[in-house]
PDB file of N, CA and C in Angstrom:
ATOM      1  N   UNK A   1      77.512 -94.414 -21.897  1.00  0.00           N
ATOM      2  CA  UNK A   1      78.029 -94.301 -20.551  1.00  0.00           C
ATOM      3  C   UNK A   1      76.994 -93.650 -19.640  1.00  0.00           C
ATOM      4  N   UNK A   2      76.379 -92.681 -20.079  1.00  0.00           N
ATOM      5  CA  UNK A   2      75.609 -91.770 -19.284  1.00  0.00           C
ATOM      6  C   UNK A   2      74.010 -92.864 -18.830  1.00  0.00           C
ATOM      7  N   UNK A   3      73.845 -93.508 -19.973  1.00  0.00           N
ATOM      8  CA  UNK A   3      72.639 -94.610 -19.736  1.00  0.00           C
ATOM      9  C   UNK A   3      73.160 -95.459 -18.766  1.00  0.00           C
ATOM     10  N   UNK A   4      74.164 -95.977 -18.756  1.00  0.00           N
ATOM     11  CA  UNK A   4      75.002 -97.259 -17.803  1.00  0.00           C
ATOM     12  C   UNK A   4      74.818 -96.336 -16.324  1.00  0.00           C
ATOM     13  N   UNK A   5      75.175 -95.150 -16.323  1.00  0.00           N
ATOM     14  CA  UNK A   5      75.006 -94.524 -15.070  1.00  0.00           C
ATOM     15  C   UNK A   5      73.423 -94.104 -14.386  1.00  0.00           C
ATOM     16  N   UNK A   6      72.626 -94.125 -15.610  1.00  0.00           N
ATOM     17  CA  UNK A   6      71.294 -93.738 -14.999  1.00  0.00           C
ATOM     18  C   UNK A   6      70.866 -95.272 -14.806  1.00  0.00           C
ATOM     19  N   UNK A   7      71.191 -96.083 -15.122  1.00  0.00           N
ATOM     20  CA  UNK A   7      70.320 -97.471 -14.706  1.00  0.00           C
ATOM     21  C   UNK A   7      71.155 -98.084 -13.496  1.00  0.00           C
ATOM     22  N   UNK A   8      72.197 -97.586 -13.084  1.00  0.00           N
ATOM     23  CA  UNK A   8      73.585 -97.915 -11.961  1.00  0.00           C
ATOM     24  C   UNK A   8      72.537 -96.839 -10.662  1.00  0.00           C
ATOM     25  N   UNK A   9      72.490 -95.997 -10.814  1.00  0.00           N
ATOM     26  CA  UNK A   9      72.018 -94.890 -10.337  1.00  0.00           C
ATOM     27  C   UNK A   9      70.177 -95.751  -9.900  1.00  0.00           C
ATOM     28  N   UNK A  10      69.579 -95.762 -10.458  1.00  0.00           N
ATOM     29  CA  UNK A  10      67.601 -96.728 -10.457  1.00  0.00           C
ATOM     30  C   UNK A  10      68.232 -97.567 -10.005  1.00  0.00           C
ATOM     31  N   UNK A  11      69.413 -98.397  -9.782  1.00  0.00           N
ATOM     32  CA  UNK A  11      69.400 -99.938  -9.291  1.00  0.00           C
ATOM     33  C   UNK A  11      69.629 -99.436  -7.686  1.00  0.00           C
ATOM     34  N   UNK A  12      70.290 -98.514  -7.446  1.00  0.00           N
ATOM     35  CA  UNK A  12      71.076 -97.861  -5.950  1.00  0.00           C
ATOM     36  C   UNK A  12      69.724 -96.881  -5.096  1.00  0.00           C
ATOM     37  N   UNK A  13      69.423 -96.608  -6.043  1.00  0.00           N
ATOM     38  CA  UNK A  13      67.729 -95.809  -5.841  1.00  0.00           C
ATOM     39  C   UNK A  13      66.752 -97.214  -4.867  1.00  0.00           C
ATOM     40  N   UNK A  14      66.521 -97.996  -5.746  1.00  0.00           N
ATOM     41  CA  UNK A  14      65.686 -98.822  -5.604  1.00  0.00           C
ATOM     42  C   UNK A  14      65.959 -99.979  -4.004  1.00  0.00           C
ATOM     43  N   UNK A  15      67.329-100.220  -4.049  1.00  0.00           N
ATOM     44  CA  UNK A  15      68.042-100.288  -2.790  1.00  0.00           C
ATOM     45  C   UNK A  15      67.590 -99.503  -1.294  1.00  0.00           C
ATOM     46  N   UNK A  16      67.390 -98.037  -2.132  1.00  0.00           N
ATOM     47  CA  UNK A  16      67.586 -97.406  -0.930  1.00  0.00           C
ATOM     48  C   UNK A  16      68.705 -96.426  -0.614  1.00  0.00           C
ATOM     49  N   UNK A  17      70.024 -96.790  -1.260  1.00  0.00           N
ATOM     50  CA  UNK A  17      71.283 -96.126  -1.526  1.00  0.00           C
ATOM     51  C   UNK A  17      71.012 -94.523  -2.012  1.00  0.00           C
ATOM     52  N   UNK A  18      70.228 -93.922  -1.646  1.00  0.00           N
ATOM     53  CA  UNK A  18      70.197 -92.819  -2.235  1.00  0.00           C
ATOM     54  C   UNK A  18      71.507 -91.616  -2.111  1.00  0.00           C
ATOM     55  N   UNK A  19      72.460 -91.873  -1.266  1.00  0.00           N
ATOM     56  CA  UNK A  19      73.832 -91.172  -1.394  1.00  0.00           C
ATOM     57  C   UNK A  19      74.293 -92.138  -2.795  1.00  0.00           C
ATOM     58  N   UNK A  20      74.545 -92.663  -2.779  1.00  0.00           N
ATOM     59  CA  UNK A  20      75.045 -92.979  -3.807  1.00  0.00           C
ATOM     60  C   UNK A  20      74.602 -92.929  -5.162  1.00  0.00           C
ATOM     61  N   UNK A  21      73.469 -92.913  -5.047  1.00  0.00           N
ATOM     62  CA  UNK A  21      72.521 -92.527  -6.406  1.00  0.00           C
ATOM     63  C   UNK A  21      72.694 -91.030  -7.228  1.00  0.00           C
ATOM     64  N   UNK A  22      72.668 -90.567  -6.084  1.00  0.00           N
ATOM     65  CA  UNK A  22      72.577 -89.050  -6.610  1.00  0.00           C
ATOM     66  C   UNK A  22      74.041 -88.725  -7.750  1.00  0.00           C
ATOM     67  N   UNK A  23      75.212 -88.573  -7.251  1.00  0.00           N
ATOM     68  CA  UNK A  23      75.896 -88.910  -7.897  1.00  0.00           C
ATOM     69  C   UNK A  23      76.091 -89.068  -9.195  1.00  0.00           C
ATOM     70  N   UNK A  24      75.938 -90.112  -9.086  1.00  0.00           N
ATOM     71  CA  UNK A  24      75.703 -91.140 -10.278  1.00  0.00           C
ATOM     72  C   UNK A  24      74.623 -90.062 -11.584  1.00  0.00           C
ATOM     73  N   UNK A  25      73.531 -89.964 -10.894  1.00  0.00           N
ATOM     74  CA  UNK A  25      72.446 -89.083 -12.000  1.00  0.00           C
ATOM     75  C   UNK A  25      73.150 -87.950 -12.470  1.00  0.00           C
ATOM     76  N   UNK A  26      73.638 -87.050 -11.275  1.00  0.00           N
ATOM     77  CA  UNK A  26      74.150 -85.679 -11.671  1.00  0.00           C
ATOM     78  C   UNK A  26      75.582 -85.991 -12.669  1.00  0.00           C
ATOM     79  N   UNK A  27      76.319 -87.079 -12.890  1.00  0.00           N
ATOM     80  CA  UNK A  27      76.985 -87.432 -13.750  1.00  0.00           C
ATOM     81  C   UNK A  27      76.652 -87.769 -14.861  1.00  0.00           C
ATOM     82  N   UNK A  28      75.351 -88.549 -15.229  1.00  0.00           N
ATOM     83  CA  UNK A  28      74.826 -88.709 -16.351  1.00  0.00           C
ATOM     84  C   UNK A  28      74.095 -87.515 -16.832  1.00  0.00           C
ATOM     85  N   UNK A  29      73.479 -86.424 -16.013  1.00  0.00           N
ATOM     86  CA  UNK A  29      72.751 -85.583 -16.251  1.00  0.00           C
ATOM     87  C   UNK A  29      74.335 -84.675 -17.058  1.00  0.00           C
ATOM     88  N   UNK A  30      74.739 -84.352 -16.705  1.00  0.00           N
ATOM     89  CA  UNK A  30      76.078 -83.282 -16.680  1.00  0.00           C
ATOM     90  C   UNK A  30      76.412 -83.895 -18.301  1.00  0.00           C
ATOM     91  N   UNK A  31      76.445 -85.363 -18.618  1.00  0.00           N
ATOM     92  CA  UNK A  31      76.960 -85.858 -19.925  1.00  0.00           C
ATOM     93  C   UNK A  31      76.161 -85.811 -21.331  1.00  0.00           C
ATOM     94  N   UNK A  32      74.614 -86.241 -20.233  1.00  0.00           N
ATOM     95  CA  UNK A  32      73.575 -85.612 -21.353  1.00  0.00           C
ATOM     96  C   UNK A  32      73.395 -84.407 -21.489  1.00  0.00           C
ATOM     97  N   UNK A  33      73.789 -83.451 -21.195  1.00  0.00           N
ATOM     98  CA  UNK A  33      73.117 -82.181 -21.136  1.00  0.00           C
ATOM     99  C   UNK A  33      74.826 -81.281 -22.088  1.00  0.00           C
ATOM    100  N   UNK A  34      76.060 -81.717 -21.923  1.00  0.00           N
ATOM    101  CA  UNK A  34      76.993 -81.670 -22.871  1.00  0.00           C
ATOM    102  C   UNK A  34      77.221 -82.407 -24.203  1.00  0.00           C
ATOM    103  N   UNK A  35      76.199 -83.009 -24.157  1.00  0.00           N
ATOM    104  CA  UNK A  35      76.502 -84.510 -25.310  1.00  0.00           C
ATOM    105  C   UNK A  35      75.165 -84.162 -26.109  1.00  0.00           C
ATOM    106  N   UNK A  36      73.958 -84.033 -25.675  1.00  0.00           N
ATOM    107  CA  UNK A  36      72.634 -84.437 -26.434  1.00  0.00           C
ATOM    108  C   UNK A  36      72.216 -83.117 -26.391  1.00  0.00           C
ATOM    109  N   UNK A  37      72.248 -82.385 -25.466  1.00  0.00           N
ATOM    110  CA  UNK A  37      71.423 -81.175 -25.193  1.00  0.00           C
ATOM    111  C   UNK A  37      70.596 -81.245 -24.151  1.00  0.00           C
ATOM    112  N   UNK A  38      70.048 -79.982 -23.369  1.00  0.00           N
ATOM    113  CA  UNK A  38      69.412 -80.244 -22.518  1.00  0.00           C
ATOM    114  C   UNK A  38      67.787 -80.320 -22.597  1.00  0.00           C
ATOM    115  N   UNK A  39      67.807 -80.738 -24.219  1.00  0.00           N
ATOM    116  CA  UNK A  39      65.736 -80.609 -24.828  1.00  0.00           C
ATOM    117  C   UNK A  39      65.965 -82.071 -24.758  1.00  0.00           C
ATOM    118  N   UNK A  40      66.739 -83.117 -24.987  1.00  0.00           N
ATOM    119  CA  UNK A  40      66.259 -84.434 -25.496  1.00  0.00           C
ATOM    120  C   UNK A  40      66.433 -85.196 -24.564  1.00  0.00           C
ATOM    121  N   UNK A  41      65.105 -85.530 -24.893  1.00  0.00           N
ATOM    122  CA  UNK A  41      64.656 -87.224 -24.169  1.00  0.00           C
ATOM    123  C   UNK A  41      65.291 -87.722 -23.648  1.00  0.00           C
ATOM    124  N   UNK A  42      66.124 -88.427 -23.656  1.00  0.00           N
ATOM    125  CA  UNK A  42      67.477 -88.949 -22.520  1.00  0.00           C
ATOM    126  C   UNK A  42      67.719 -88.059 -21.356  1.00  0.00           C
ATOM    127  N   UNK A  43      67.935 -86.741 -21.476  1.00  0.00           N
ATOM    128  CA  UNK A  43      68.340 -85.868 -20.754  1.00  0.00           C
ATOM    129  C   UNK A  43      67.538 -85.516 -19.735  1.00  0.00           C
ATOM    130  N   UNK A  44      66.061 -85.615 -20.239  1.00  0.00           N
ATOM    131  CA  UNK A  44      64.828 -84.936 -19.418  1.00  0.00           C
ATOM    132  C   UNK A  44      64.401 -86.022 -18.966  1.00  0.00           C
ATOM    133  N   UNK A  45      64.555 -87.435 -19.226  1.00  0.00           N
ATOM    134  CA  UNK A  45      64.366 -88.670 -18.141  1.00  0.00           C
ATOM    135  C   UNK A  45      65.466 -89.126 -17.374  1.00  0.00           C
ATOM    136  N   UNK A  46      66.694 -88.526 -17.422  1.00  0.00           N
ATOM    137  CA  UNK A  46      67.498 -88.582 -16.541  1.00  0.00           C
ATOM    138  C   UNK A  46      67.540 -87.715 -15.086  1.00  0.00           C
ATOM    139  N   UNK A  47      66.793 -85.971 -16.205  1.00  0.00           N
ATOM    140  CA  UNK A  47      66.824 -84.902 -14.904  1.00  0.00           C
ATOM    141  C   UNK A  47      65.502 -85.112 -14.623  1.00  0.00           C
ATOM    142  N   UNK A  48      64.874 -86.036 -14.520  1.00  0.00           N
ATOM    143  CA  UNK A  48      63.639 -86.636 -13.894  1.00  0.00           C
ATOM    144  C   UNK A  48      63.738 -87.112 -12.438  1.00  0.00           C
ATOM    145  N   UNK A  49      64.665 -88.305 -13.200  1.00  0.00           N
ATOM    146  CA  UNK A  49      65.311 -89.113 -12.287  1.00  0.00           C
ATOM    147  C   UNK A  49      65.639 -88.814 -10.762  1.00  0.00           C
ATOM    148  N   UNK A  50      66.505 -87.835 -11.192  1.00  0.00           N
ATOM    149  CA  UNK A  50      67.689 -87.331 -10.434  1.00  0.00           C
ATOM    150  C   UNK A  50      66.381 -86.182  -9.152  1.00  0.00           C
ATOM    151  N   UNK A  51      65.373 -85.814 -10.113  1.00  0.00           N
ATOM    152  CA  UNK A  51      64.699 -84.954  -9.441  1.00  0.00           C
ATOM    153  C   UNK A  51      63.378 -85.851  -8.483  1.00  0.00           C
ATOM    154  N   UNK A  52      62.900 -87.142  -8.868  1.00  0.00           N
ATOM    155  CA  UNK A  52      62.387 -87.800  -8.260  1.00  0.00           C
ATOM    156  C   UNK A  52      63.647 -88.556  -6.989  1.00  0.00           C
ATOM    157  N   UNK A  53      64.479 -89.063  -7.130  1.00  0.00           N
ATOM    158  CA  UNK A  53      65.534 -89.322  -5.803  1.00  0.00           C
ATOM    159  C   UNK A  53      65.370 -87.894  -4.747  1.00  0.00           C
ATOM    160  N   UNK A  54      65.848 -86.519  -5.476  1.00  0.00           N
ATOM    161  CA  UNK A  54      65.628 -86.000  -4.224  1.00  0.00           C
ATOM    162  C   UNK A  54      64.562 -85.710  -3.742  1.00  0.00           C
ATOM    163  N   UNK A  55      63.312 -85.222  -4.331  1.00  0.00           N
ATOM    164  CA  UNK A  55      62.361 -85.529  -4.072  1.00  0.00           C
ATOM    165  C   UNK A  55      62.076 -86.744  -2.488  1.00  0.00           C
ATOM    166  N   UNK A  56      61.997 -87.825  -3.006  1.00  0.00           N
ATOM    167  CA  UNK A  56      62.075 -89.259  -2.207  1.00  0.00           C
ATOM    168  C   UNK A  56      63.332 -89.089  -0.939  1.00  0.00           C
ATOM    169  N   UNK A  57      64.807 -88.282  -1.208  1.00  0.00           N
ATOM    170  CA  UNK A  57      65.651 -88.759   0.114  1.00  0.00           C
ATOM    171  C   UNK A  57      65.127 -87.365   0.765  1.00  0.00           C
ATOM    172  N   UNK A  58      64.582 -86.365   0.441  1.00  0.00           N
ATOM    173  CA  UNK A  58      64.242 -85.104   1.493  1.00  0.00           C
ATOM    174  C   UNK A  58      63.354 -85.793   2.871  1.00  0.00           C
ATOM    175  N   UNK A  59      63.757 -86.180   4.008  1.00  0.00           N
ATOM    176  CA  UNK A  59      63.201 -85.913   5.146  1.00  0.00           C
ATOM    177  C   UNK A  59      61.882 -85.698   4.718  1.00  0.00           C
ATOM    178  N   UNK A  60      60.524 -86.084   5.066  1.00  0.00           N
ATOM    179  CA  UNK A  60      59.205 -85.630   5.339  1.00  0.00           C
ATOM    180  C   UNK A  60      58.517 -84.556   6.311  1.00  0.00           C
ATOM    181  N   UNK A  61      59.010 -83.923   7.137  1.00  0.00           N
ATOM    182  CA  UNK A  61      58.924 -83.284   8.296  1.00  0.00           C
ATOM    183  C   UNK A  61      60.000 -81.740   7.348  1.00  0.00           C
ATOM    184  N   UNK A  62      60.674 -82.270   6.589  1.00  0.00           N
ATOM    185  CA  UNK A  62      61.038 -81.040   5.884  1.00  0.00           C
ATOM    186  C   UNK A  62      60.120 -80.519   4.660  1.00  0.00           C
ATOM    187  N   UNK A  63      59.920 -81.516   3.789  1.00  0.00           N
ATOM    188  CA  UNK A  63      58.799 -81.503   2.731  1.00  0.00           C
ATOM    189  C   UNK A  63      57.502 -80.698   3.548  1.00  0.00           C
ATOM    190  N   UNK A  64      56.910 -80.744   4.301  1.00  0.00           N
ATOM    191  CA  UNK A  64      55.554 -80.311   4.836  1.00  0.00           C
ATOM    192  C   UNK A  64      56.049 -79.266   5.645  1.00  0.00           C
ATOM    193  N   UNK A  65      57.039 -78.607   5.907  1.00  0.00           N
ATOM    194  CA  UNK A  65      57.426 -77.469   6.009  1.00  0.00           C
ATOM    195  C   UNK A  65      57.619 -76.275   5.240  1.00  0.00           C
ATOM    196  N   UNK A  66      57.588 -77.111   4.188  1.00  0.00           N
ATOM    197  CA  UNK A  66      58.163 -76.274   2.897  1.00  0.00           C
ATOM    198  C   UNK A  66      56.380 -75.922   2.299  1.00  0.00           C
ATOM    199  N   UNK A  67      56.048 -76.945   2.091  1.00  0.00           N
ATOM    200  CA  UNK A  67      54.512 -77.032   1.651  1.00  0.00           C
ATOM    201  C   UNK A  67      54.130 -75.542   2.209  1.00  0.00           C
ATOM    202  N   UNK A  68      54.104 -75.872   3.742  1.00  0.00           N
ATOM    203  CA  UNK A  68      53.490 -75.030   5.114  1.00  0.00           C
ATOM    204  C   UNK A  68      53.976 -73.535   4.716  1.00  0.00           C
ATOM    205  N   UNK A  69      54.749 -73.004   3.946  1.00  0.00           N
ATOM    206  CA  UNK A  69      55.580 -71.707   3.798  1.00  0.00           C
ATOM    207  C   UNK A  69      55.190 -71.495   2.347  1.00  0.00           C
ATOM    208  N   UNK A  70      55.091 -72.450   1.366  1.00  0.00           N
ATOM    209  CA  UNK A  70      54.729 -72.302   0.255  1.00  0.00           C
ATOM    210  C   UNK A  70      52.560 -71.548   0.628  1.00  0.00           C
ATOM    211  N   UNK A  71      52.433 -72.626   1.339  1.00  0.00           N
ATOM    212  CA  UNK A  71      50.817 -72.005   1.518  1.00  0.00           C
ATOM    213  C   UNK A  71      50.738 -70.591   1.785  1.00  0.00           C
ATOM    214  N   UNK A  72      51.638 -70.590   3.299  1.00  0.00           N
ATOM    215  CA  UNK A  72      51.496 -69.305   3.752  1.00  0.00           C
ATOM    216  C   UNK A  72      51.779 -67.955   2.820  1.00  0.00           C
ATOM    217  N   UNK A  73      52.736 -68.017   2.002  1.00  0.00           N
ATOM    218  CA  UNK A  73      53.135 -67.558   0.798  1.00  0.00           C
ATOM    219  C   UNK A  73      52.063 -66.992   0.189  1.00  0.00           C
ATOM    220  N   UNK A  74      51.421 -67.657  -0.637  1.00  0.00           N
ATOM    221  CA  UNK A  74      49.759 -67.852  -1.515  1.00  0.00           C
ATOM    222  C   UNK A  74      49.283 -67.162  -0.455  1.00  0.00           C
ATOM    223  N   UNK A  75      49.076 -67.772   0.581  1.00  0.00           N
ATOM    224  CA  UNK A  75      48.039 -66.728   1.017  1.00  0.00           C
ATOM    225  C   UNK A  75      47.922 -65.205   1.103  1.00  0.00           C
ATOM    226  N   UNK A  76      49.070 -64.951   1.305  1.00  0.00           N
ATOM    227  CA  UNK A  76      49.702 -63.620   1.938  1.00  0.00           C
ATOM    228  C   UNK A  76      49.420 -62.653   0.350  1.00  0.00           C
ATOM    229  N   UNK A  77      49.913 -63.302  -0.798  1.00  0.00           N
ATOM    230  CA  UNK A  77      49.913 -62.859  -1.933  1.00  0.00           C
ATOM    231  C   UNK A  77      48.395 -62.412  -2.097  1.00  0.00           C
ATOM    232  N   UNK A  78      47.269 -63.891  -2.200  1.00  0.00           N
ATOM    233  CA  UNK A  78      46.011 -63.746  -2.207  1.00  0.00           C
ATOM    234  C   UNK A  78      45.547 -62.809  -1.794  1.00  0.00           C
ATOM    235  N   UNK A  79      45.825 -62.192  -0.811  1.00  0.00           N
ATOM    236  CA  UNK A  79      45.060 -61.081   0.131  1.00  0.00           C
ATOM    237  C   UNK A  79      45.323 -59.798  -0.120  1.00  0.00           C
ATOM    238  N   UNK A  80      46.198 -59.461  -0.723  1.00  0.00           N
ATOM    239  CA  UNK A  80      46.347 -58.147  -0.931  1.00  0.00           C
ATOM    240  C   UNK A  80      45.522 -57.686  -1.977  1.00  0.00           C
ATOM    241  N   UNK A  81      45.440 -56.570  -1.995  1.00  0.00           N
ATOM    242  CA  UNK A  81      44.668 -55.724  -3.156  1.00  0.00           C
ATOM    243  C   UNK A  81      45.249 -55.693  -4.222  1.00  0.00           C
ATOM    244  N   UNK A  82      44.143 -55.825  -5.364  1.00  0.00           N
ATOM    245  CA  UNK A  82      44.016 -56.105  -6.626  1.00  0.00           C
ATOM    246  C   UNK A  82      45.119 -55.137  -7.425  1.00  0.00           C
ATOM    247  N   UNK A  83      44.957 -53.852  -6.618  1.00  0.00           N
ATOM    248  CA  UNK A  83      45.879 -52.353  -7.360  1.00  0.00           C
ATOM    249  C   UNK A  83      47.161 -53.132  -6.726  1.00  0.00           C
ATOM    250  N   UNK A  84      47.554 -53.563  -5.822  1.00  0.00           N
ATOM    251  CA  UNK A  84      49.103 -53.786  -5.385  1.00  0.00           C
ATOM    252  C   UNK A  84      49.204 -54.647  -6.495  1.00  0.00           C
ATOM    253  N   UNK A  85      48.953 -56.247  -6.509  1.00  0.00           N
ATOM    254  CA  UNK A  85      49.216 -57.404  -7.496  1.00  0.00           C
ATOM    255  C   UNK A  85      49.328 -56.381  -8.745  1.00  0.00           C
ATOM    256  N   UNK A  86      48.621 -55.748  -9.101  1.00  0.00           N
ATOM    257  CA  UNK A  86      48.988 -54.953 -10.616  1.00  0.00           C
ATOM    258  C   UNK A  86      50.034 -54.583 -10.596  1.00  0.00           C
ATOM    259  N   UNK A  87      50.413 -53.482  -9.909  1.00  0.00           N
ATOM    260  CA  UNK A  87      51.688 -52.711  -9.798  1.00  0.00           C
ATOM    261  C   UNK A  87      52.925 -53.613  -9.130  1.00  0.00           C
ATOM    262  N   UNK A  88      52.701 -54.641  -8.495  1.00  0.00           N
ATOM    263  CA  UNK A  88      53.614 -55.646  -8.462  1.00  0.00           C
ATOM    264  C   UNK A  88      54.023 -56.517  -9.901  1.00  0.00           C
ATOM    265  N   UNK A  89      53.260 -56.673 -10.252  1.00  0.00           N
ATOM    266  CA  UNK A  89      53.014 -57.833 -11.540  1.00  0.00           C
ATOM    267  C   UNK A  89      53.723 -56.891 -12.497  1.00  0.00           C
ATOM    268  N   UNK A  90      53.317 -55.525 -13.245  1.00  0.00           N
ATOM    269  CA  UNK A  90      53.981 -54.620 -13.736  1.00  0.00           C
ATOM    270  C   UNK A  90      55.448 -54.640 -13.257  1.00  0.00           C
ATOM    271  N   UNK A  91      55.413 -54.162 -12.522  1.00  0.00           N
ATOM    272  CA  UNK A  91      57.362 -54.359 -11.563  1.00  0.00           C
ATOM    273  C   UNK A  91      58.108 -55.320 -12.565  1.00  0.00           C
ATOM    274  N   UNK A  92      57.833 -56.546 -12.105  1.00  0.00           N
ATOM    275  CA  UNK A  92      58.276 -58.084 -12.712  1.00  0.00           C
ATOM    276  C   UNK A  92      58.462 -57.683 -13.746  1.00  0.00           C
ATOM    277  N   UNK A  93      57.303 -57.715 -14.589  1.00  0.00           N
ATOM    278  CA  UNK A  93      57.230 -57.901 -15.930  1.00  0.00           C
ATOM    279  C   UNK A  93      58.603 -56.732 -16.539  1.00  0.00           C
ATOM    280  N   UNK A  94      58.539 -55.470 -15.923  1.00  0.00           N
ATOM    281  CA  UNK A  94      59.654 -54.610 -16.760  1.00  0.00           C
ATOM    282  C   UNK A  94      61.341 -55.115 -16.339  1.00  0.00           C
ATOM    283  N   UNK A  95      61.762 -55.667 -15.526  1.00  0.00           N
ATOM    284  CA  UNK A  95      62.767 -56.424 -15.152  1.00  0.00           C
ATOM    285  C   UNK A  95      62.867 -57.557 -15.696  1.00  0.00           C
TER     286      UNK A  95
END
């Protein structure tokens, strides 16, 4: 069933139907991931799937926004001093 839905799901994709696609994956994903587990093969080319559609229906002008904040991010990190990133990185690591 969950295969019938991921190839129902690539046929609605391929259309263009991406409301309707989604759906469809997160239903097969939800069956593989109760049924097979969430390590096997079926499962991880389904939550592929499902992750390439949204990927593809996100707006472009949102994607390169995100990019644009992800950079700025890195950068901001990049720049600080070596003693902060330590004692930051330490932080993390004991949490």
């Amino acid at each position: 069933m969950a295969t019938s839905l991921n190839n129902l799901a690539g046929l609605y994709k391929s259309q263009g139907r991406y409301s309707d696609a989604e759906p469809l994956y997160s239903d097969a994903l939800a069956m593989c991931d109760r049924i097979l587990g969430v390590n096997h093969p079926t499962t991880a080319t389904i939550r592929q799937n499902l992750a390439i559609l949204q990927r593809q229906s996100t707006p472009r002008p949102i994607r390169k926004r995100r990019l644009g904040q992800f950079v700025q991010t890195l950068k901001a990190i990049l720049i600080l001093p070596f003693s902060l990133l330590w004692r930051l990185a330490k932080k993390l690591i004991r949490n």
